[in-house]
Structure formats: structure tokens, C-alpha cells
Protein backbone atom coordinates (compact mmCIF):
# COMPACT_ATOMS: atom_id res chain seq x y z
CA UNK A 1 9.20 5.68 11.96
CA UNK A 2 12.47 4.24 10.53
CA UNK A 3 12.36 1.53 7.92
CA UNK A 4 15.51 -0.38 6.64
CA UNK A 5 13.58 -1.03 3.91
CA UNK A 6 14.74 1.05 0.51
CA UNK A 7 11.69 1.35 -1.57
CA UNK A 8 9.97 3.35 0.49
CA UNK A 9 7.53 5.10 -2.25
CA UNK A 10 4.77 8.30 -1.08
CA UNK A 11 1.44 8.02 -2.55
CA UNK A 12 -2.15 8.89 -1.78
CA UNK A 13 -4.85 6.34 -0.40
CA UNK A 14 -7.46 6.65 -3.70
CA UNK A 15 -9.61 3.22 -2.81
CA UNK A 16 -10.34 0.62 0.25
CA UNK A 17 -12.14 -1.89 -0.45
CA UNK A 18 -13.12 -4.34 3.02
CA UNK A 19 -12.91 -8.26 2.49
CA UNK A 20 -13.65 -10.59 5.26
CA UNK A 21 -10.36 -11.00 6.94
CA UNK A 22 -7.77 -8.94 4.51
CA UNK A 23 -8.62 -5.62 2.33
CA UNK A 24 -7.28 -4.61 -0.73
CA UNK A 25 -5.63 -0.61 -0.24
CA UNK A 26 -5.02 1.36 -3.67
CA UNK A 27 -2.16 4.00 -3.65
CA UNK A 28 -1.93 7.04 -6.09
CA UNK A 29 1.90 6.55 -6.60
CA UNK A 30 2.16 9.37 -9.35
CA UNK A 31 2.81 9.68 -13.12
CA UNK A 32 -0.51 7.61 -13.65
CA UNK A 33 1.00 4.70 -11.29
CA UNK A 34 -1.20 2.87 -9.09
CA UNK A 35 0.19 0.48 -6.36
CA UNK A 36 -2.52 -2.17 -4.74
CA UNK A 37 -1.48 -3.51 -1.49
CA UNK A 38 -3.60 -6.33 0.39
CA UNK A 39 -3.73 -6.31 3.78
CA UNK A 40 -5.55 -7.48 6.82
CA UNK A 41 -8.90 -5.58 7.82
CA UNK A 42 -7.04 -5.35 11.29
CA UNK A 43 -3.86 -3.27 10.12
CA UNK A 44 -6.31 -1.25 7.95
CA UNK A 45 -8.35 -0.32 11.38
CA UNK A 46 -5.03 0.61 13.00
CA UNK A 47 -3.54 2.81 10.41
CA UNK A 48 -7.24 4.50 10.44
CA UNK A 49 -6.54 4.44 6.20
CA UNK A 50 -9.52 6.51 4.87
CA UNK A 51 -9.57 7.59 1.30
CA UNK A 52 -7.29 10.88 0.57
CA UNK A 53 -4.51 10.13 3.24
CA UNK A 54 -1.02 10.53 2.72
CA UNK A 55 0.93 7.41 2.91
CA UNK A 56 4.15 5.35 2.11
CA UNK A 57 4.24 2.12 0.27
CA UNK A 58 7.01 -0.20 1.46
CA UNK A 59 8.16 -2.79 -0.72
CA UNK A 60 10.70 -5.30 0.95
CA UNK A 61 10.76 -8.96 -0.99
CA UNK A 62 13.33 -11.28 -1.43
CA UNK A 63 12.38 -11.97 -4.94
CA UNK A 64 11.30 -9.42 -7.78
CA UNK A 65 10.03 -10.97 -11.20
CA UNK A 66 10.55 -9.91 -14.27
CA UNK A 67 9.04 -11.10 -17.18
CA UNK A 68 8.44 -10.18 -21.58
């Protein structure tokens, strides 16, 4: 799959945790770096995202923050 997105970023599924309509996915991003990504329950079942896989965060938004 081809993304036009530029921060694509590999990582390793290291927690799901289920809610009632979206779940909360934790990604092992490296150099102590964890990335949380909430999600819908539905797009969880359809990735089949189990604990251990290999995936790619995406990160597309019109707006990043920064703040001190």
C-alpha cells in the first residue's frame, strides 16, 4: 500500500486495549518512544492487530502543536 502521507514511522503493536466503539493501539516506535493511536474497534478487527505485529504509524494532520 502507497501512502502520500510522509511520516510514515515502523513500530511494533506492544498493547490493545478494547473500548466500546474505538480502542486505544500502543506502538513500540524505538529509542524508548511509544506512539498511542485511537481507533475504532472496527478498523482494529480488520487490520487483525494482535500484540507483537509489525506495523506503520501514519501521521497526516493539518496542524502540529508545539508548546514549552
Amino acid at each position: 500500500m502507497k501512502l502520500s502521507a510522509r511520516n510514515q514511522i515502523p513500530g511494533r503493536v506492544t498493547a490493545i486495549t478494547p473500548g466500546a466503539v474505538n480502542g486505544t493501539v500502543k506502538v513500540d516506535i524505538g529509542h524508548g518512544l511509544t506512539v498511542t493511536a485511537s481507533i475504532t474497534e472496527e478498523a482494529i478487527a480488520e487490520l487483525a492487530l494482535t500484540e507483537g505485529d509489525e506495523v506503520t504509524v501514519v501521521v497526516k494532520a493539518s496542524d502540529v502543536l508545539i508548546g514549552k
